[in-house]
N, C-alpha and C. Protein backbone atom coordinates (compact mmCIF):
# COMPACT_ATOMS: atom_id res chain seq x y z
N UNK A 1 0.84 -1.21 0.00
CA UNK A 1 0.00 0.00 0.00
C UNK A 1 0.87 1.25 0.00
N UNK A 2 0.14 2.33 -0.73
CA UNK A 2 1.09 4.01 -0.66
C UNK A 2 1.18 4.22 0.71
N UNK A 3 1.63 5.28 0.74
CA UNK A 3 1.98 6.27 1.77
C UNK A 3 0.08 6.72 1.97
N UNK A 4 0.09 7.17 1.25
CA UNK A 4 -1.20 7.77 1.41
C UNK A 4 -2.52 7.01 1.59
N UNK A 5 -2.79 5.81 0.98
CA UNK A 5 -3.80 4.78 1.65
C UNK A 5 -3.47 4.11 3.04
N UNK A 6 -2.01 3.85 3.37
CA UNK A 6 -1.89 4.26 5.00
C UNK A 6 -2.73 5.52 6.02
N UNK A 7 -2.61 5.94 5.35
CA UNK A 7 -2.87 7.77 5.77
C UNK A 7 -4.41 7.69 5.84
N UNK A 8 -5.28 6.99 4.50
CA UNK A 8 -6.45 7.54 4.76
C UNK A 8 -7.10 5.87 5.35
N UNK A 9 -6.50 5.04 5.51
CA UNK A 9 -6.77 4.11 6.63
C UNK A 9 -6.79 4.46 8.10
N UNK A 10 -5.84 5.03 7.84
CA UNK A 10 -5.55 5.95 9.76
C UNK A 10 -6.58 6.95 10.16
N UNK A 11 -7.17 7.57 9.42
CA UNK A 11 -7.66 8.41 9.63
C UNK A 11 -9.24 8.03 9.69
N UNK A 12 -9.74 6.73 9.28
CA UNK A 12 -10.70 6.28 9.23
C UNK A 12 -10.92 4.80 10.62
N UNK A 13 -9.84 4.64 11.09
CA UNK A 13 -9.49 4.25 12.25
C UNK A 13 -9.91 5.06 13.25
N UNK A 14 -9.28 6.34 13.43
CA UNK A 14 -8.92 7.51 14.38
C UNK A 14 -10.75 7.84 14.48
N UNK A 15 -11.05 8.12 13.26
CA UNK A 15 -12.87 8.62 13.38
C UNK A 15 -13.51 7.30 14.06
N UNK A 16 -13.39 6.33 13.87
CA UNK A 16 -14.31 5.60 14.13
C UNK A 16 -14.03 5.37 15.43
N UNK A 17 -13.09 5.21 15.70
CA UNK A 17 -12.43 5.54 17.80
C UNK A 17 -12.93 6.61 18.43
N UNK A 18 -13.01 7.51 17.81
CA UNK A 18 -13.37 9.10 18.51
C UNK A 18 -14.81 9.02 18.70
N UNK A 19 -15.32 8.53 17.30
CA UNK A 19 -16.87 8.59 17.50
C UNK A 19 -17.44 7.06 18.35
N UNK A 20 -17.12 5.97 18.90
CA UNK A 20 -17.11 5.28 19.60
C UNK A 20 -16.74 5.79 20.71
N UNK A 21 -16.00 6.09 21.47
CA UNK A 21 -15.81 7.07 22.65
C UNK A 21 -16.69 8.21 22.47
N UNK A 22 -17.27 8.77 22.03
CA UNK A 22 -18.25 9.75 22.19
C UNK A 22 -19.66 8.99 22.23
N UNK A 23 -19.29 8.33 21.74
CA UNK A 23 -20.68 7.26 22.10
C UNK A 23 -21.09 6.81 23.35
N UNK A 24 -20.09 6.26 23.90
CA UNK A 24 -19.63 5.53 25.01
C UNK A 24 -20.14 7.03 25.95
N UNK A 25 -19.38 8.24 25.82
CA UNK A 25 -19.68 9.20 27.12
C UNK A 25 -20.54 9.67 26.97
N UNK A 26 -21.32 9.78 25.88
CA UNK A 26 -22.62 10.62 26.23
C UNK A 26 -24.04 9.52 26.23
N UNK A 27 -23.62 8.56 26.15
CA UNK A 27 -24.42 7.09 27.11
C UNK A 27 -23.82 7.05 28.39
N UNK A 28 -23.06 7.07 28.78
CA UNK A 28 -22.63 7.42 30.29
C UNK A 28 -23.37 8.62 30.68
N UNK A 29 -23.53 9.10 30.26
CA UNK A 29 -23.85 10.67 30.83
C UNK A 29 -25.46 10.49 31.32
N UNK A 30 -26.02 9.66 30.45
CA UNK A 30 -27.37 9.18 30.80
C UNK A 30 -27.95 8.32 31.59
N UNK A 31 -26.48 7.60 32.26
CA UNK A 31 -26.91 6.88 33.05
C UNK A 31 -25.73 6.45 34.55
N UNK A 32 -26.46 6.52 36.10
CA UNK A 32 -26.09 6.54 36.86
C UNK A 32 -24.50 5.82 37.08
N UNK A 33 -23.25 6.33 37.71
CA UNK A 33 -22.19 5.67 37.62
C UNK A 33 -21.81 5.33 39.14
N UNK A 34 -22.38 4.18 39.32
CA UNK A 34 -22.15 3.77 40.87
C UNK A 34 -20.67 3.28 40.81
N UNK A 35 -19.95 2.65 39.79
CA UNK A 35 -19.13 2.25 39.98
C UNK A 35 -17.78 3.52 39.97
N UNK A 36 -18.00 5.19 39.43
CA UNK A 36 -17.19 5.61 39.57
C UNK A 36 -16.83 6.63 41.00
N UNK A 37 -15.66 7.14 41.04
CA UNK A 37 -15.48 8.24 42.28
C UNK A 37 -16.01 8.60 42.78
N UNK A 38 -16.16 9.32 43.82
CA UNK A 38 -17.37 10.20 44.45
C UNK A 38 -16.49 11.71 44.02
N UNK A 39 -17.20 12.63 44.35
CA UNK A 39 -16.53 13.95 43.97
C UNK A 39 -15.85 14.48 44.59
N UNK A 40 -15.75 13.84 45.84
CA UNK A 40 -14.63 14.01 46.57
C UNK A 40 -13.58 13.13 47.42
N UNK A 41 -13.76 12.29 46.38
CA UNK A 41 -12.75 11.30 46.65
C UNK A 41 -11.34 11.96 45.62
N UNK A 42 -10.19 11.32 46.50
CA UNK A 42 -8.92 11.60 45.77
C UNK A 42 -8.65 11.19 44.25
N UNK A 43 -9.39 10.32 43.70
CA UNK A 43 -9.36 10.39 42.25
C UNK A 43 -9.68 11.57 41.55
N UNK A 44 -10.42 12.03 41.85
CA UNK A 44 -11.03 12.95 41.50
C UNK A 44 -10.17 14.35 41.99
N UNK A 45 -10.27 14.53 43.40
CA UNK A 45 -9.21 15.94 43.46
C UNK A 45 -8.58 15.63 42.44
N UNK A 46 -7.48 14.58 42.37
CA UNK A 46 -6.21 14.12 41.64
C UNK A 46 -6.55 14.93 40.16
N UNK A 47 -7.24 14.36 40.16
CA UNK A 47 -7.46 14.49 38.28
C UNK A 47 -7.43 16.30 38.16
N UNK A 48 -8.30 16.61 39.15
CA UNK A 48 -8.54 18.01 39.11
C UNK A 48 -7.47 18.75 39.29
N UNK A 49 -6.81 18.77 40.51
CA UNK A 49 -5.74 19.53 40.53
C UNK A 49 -4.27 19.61 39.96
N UNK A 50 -4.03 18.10 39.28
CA UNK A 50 -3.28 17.97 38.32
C UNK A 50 -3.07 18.27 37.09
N UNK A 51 -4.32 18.38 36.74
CA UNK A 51 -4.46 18.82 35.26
C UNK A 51 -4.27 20.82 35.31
N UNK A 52 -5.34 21.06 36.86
CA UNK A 52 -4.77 22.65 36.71
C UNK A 52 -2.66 22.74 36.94
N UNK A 53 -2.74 21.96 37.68
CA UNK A 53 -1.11 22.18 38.31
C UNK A 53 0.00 21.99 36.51
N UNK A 54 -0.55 20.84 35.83
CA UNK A 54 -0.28 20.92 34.29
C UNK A 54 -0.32 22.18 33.75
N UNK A 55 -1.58 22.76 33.78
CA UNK A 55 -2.05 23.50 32.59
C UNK A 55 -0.68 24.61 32.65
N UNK A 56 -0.27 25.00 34.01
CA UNK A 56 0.73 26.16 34.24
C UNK A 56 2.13 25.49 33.46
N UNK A 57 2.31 24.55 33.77
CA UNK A 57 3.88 23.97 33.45
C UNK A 57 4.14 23.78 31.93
N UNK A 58 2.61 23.42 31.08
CA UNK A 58 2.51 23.60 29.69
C UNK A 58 2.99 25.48 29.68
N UNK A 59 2.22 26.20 30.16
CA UNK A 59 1.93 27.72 29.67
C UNK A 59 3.87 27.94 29.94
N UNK A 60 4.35 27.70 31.46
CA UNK A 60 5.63 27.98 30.89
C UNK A 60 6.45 27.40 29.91
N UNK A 61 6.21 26.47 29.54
CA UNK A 61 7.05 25.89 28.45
C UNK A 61 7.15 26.73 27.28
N UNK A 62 6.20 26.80 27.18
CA UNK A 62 5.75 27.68 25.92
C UNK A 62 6.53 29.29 25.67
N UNK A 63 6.10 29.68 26.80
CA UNK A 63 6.76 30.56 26.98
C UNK A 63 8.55 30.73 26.88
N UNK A 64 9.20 30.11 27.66
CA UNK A 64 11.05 30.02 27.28
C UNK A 64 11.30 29.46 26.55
N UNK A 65 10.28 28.75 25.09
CA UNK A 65 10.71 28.51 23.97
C UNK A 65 10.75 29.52 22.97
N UNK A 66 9.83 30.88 23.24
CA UNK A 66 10.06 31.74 22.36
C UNK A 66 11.04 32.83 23.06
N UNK A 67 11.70 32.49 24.29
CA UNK A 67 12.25 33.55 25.08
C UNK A 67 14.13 32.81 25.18
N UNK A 68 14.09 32.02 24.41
CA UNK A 68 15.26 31.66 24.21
C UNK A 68 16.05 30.43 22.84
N UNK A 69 17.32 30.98 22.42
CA UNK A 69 17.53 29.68 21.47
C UNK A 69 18.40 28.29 21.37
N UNK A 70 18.39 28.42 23.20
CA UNK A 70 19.22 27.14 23.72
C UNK A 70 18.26 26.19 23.17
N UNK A 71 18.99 24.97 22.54
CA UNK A 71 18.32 24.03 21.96
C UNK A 71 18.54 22.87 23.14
N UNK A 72 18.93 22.68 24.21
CA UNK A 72 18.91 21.50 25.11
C UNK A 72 17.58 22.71 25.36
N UNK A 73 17.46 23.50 26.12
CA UNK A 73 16.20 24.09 26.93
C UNK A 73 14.99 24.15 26.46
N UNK A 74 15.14 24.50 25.12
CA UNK A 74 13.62 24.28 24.19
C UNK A 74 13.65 22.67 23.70
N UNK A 75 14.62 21.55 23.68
CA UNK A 75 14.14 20.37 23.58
C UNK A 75 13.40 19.94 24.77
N UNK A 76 14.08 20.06 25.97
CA UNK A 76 13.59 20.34 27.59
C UNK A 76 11.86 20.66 27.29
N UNK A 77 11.79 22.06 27.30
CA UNK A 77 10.40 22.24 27.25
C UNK A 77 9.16 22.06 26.62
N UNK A 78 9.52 21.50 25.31
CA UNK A 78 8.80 20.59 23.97
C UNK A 78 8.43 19.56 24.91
N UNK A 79 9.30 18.64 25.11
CA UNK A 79 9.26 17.73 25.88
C UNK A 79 7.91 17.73 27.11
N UNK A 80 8.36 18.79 28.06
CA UNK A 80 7.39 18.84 28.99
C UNK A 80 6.05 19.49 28.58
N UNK A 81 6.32 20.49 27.76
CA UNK A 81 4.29 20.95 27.45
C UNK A 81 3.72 19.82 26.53
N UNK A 82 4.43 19.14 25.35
CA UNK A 82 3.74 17.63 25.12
C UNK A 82 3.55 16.85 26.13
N UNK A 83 4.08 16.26 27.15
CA UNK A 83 3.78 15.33 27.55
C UNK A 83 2.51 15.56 28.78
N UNK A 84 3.01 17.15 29.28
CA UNK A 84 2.16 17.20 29.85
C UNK A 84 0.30 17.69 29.80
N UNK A 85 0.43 18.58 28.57
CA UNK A 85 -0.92 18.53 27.53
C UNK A 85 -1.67 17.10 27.73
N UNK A 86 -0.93 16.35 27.32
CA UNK A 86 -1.53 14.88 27.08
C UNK A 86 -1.62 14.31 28.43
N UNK A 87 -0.94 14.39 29.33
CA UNK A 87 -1.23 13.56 30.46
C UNK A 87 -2.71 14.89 31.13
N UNK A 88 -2.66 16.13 30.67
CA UNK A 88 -4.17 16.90 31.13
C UNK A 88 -5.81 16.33 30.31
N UNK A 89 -4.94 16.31 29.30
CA UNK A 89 -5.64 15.63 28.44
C UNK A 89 -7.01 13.88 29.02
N UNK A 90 -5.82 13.52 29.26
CA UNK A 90 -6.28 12.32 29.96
C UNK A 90 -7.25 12.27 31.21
N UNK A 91 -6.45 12.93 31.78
CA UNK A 91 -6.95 13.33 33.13
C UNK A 91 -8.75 14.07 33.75
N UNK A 92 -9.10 15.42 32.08
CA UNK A 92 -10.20 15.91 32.18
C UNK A 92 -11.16 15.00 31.35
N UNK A 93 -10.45 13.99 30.52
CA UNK A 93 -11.60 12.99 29.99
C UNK A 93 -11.89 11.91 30.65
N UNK A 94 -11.11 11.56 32.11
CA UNK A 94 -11.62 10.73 33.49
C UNK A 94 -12.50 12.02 33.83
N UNK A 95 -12.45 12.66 33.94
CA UNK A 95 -13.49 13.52 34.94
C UNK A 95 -14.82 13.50 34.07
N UNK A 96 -14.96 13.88 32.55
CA UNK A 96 -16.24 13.90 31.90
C UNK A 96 -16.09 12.09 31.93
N UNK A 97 -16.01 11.09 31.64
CA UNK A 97 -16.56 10.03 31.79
C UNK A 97 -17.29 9.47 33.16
N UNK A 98 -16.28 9.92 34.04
CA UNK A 98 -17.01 9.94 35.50
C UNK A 98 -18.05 10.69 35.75
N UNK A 99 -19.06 11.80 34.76
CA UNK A 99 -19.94 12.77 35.45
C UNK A 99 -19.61 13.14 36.21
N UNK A 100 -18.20 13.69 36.44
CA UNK A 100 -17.87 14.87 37.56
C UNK A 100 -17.26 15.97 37.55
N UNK A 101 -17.73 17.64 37.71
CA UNK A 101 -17.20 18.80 37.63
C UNK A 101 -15.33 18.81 37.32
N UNK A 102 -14.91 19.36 36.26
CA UNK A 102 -13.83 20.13 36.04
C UNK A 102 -13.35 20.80 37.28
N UNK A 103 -13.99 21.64 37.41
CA UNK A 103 -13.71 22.51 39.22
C UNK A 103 -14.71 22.41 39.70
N UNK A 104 -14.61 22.03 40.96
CA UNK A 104 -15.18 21.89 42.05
C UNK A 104 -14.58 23.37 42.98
N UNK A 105 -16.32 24.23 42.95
CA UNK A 105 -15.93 25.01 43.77
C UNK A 105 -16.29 24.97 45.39
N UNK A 106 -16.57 24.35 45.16
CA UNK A 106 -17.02 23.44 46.90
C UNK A 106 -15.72 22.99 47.68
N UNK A 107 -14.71 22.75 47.19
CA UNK A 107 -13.38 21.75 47.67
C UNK A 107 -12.24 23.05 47.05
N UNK A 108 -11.31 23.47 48.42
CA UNK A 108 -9.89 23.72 48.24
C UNK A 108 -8.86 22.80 47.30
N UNK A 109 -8.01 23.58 46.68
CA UNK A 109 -7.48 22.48 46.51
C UNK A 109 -6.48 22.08 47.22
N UNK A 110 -6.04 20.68 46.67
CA UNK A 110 -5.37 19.55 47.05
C UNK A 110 -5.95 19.39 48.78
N UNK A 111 -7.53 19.87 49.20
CA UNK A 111 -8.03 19.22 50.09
C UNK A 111 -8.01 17.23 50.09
N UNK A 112 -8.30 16.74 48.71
CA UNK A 112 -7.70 15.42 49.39
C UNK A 112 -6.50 14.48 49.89
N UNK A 113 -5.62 15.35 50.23
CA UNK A 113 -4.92 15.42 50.46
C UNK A 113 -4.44 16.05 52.12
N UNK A 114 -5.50 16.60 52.45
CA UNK A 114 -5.33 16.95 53.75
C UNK A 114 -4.45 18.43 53.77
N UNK A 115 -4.51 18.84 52.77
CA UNK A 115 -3.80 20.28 52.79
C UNK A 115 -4.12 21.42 52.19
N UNK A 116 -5.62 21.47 52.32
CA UNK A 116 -6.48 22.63 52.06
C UNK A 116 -5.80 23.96 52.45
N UNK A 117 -5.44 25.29 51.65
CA UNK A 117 -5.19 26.40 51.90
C UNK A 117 -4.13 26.12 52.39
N UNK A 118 -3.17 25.19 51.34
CA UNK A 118 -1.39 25.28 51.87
C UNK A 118 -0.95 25.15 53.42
N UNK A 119 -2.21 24.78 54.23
CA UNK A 119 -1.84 24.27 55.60
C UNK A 119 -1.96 25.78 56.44
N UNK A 120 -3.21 26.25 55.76
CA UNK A 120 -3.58 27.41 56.44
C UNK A 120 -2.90 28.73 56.13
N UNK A 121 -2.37 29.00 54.99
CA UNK A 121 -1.47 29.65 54.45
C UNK A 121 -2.20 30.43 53.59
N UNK A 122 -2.96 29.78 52.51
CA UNK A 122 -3.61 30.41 51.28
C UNK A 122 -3.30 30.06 50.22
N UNK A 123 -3.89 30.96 49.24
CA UNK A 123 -2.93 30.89 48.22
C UNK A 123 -1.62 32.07 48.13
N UNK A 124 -1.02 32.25 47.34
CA UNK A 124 0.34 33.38 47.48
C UNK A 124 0.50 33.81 46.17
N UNK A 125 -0.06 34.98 45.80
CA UNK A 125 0.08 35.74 44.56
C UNK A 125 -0.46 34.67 43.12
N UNK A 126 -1.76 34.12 43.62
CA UNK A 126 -1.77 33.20 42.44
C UNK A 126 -1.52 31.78 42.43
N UNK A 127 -0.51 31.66 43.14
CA UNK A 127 0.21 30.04 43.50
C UNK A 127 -0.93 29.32 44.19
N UNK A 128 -2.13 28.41 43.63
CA UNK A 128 -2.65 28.23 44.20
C UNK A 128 -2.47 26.64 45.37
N UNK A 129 -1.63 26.08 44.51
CA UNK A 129 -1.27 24.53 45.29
C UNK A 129 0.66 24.83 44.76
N UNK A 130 1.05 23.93 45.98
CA UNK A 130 2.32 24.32 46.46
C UNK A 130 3.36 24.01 44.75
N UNK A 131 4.50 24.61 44.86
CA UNK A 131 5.47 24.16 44.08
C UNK A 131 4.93 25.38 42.68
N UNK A 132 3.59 25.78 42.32
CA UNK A 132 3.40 26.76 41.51
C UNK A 132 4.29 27.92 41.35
N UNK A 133 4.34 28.10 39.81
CA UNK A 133 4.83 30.01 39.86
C UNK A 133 3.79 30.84 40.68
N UNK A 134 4.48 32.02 41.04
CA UNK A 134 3.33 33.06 41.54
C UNK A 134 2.88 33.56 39.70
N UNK A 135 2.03 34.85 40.12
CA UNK A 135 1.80 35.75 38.82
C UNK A 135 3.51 36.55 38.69
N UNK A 136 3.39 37.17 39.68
CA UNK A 136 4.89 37.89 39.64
C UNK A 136 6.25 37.26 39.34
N UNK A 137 6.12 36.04 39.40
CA UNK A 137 7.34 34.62 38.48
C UNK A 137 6.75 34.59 37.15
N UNK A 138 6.02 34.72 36.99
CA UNK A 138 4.89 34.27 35.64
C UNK A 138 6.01 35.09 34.55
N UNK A 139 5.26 36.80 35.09
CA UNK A 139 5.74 38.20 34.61
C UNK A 139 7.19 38.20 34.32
N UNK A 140 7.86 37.84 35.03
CA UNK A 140 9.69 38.02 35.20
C UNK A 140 9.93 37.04 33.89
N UNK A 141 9.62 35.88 34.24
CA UNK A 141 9.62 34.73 32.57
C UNK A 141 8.92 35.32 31.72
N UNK A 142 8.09 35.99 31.37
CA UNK A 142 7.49 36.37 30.14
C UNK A 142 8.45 38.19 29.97
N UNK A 143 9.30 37.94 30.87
CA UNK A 143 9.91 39.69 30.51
C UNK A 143 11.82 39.24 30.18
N UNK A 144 11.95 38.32 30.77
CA UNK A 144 13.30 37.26 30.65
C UNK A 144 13.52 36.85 29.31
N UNK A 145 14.89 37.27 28.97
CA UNK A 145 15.39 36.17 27.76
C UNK A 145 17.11 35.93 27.49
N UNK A 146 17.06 34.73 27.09
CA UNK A 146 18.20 34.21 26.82
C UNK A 146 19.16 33.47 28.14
N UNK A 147 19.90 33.62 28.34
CA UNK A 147 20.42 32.83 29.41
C UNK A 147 19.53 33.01 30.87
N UNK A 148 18.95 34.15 31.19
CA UNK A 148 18.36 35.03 32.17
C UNK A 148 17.00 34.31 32.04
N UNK A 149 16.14 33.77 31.02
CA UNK A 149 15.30 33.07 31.05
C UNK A 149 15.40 32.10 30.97
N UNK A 150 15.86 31.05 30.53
CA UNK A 150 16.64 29.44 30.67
C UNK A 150 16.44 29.22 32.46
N UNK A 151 17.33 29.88 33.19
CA UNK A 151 17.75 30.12 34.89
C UNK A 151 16.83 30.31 35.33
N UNK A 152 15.82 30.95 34.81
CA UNK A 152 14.69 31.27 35.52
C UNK A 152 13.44 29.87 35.16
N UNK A 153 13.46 29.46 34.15
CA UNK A 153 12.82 28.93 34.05
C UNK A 153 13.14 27.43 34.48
N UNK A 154 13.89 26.86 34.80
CA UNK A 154 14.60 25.86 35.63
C UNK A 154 14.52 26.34 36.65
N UNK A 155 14.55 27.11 37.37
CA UNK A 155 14.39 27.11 38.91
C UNK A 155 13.16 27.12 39.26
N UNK A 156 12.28 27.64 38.28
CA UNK A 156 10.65 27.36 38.34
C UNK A 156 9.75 25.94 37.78
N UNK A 157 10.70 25.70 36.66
CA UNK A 157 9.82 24.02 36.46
C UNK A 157 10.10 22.55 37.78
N UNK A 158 11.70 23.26 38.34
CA UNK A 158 12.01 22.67 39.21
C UNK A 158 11.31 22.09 40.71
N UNK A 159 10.97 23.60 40.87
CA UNK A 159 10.20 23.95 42.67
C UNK A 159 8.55 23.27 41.70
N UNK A 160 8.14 23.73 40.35
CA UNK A 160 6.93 22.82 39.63
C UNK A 160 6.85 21.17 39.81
N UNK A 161 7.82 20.73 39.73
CA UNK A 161 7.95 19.55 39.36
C UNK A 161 7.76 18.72 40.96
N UNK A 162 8.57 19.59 41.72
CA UNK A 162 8.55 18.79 43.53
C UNK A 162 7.63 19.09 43.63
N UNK A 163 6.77 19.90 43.30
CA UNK A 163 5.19 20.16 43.67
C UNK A 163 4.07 19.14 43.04
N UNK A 164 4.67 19.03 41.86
CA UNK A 164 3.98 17.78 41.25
C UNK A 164 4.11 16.48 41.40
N UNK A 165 5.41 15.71 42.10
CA UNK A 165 5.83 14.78 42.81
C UNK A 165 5.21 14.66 43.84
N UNK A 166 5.09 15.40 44.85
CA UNK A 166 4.06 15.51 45.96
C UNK A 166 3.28 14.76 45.59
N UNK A 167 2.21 15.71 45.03
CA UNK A 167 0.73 15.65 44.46
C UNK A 167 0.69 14.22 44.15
N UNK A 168 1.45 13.77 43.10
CA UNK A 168 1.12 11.88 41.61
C UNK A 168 1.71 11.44 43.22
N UNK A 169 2.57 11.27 44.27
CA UNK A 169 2.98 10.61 45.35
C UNK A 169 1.77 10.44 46.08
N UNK A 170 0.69 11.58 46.54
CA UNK A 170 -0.27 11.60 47.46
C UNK A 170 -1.60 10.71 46.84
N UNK A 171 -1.33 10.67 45.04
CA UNK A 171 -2.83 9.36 44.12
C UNK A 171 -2.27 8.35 44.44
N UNK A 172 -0.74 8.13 44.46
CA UNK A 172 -0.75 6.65 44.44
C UNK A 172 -0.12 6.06 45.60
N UNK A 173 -1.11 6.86 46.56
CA UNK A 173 -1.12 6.21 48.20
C UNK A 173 -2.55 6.63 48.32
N UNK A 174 -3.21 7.33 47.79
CA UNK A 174 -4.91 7.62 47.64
C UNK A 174 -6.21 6.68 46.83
N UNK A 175 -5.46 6.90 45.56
CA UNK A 175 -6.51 6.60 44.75
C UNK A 175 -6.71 5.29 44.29
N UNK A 176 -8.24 5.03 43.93
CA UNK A 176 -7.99 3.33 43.63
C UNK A 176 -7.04 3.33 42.74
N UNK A 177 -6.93 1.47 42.92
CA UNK A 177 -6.09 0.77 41.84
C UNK A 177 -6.61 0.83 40.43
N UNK A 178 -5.54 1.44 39.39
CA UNK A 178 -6.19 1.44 38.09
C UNK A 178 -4.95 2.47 37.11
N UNK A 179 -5.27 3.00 36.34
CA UNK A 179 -5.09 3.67 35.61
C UNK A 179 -4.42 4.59 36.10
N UNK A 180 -5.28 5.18 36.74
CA UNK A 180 -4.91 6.71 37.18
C UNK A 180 -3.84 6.91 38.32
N UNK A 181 -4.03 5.74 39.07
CA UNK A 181 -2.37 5.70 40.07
C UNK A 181 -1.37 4.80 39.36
N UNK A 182 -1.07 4.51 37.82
CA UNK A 182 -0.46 3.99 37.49
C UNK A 182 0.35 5.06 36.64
N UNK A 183 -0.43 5.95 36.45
CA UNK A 183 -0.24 7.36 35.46
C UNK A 183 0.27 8.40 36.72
N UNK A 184 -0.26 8.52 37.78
CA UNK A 184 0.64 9.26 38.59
C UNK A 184 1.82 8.56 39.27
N UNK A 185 1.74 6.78 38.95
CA UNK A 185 3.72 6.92 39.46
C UNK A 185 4.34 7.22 38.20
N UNK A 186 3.82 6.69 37.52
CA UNK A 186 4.97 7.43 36.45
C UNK A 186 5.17 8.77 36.16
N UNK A 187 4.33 9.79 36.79
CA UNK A 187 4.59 11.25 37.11
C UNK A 187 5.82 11.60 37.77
N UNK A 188 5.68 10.47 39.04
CA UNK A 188 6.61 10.75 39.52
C UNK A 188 8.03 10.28 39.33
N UNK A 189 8.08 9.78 38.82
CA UNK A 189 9.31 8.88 38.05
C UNK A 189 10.11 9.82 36.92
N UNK A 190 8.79 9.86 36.20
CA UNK A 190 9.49 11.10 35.08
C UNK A 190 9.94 12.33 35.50
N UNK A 191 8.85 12.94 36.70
CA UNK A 191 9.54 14.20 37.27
C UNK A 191 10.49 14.12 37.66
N UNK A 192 10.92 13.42 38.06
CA UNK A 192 12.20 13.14 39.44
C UNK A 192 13.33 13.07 38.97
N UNK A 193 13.14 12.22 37.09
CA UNK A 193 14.29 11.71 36.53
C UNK A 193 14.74 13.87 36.09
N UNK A 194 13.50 14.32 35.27
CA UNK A 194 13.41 15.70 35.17
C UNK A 194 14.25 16.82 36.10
N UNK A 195 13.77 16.71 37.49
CA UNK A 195 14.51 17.66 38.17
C UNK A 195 16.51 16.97 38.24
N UNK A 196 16.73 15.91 38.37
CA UNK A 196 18.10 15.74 38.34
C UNK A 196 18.50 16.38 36.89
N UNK A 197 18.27 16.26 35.80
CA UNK A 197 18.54 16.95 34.21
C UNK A 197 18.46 18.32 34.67
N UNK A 198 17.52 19.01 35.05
CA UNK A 198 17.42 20.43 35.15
C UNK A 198 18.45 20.67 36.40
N UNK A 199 18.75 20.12 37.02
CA UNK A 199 20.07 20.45 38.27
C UNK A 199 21.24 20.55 37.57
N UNK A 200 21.21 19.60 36.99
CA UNK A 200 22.48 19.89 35.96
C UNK A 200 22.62 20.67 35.12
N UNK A 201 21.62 21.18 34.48
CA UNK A 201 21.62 22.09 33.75
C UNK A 201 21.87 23.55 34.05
N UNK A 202 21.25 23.36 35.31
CA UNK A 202 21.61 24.72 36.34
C UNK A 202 23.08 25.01 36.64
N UNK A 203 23.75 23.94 37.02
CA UNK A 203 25.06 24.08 36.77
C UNK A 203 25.45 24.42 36.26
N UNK A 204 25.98 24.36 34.43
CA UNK A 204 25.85 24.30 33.42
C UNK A 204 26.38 25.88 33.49
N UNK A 205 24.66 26.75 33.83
CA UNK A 205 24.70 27.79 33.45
C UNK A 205 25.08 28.94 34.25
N UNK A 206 26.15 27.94 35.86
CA UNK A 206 26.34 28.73 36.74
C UNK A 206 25.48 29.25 37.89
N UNK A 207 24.23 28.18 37.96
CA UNK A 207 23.11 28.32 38.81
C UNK A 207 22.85 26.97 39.82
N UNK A 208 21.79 27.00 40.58
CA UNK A 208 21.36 26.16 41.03
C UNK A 208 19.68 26.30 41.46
N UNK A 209 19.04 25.03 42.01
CA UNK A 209 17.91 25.51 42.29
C UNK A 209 17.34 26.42 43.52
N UNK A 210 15.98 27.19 43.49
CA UNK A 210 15.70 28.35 44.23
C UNK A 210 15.66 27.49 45.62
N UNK A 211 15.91 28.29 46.58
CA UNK A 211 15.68 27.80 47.68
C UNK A 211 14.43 27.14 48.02
């Protein structure tokens, strides 16, 4: 076969998957799911606050790829806003299959977890669950470039990443057995392998990580 009857085989694969899963959730949607989460069970925080704690670590990526032309740092951050897109990805289509709110404004976050309002703290300029940029880190990276943004942005995916180790550490001592604590150890695995690369890299550039 061409190149191209590959191509329009795939693509007739891909539809018929998509529209089978849309099948599948909006017949779910119609009918009661005793067998999934409750809404405030830790699957569920999980899903929730991970995917927001994602959505930031994508937005910086993005960002010190147009704010610099180190090619280890923008392979670095390709790296992390793909993978982590897709692991959000995953995460808010457990929540619509489960019939359960995106945000829950009823629940702090990372309340399942036992650490509602950072342990009585709050949030801090934005940072709403621990290891986050503030807005005012946000600003400095979006005003940063070239070596000055690289440094900055490693010392922030860094303190991101132990924050996100936490978190995939606290599903898979929380959440049932399945999927979703199988997807947060390997969060933590990948992060972990992540922050040793970015330590070094800090080196590298005559830095280390923020206190």
């Amino acid at each position: 076969m061409t190149r191209t009857h590959w191509a329009a085989i795939t693509a007739v694969v891909l539809a018929l998957l998509f529209a089978g899963a849309a099948t599948v959730t909006s017949a779910q949607r119609d009918e009661p799911r005793a067998s999934g989460p409750a809404h405030d069970s830790a699957d569920a925080g999980f899903a929730r606050d991970m995917a927001l704690h994602h959505q930031q670590a994508v937005e910086m990526s993005f960002i010190v790829r147009d704010r610099t032309s180190d090619e280890d740092v923008r392979r670095l951050a390709y790296d992390i806003a793909n993978t982590q897109a897709n692991q959000r990805g995953m995460m808010l289509g457990w929540l619509d299959l489960w019939g359960l709110p995106k945000i829950a404004a009823d629940q702090e976050p990372m309340a399942w977890m036992g650490m509602a309002g950072h342990g009585g703290s709050g949030p801090k300029d934005g940072a709403v669950m621990p290891g986050m940029a503030t807005r005012t880190q946000m600003a400095q990276l979006r005003k940063a470039s070239g070596k000055q943004a690289e440094i900055l942005y490693l010392q922030l995916m860094t303190a991101h990443h132990k924050g996100g180790v936490h978190m995939a550490q606290g599903c898979v001592e929380r959440c049932a057995p399945g999927v979703e604590r199988q997807l947060a150890q390997g969060m933590v695995d990948a992060q972990e392998s992540e922050i040793l690369l970015m330590a070094d890299m800090l080196r590298k550039r005559g830095a280390k990580p923020a206190a």
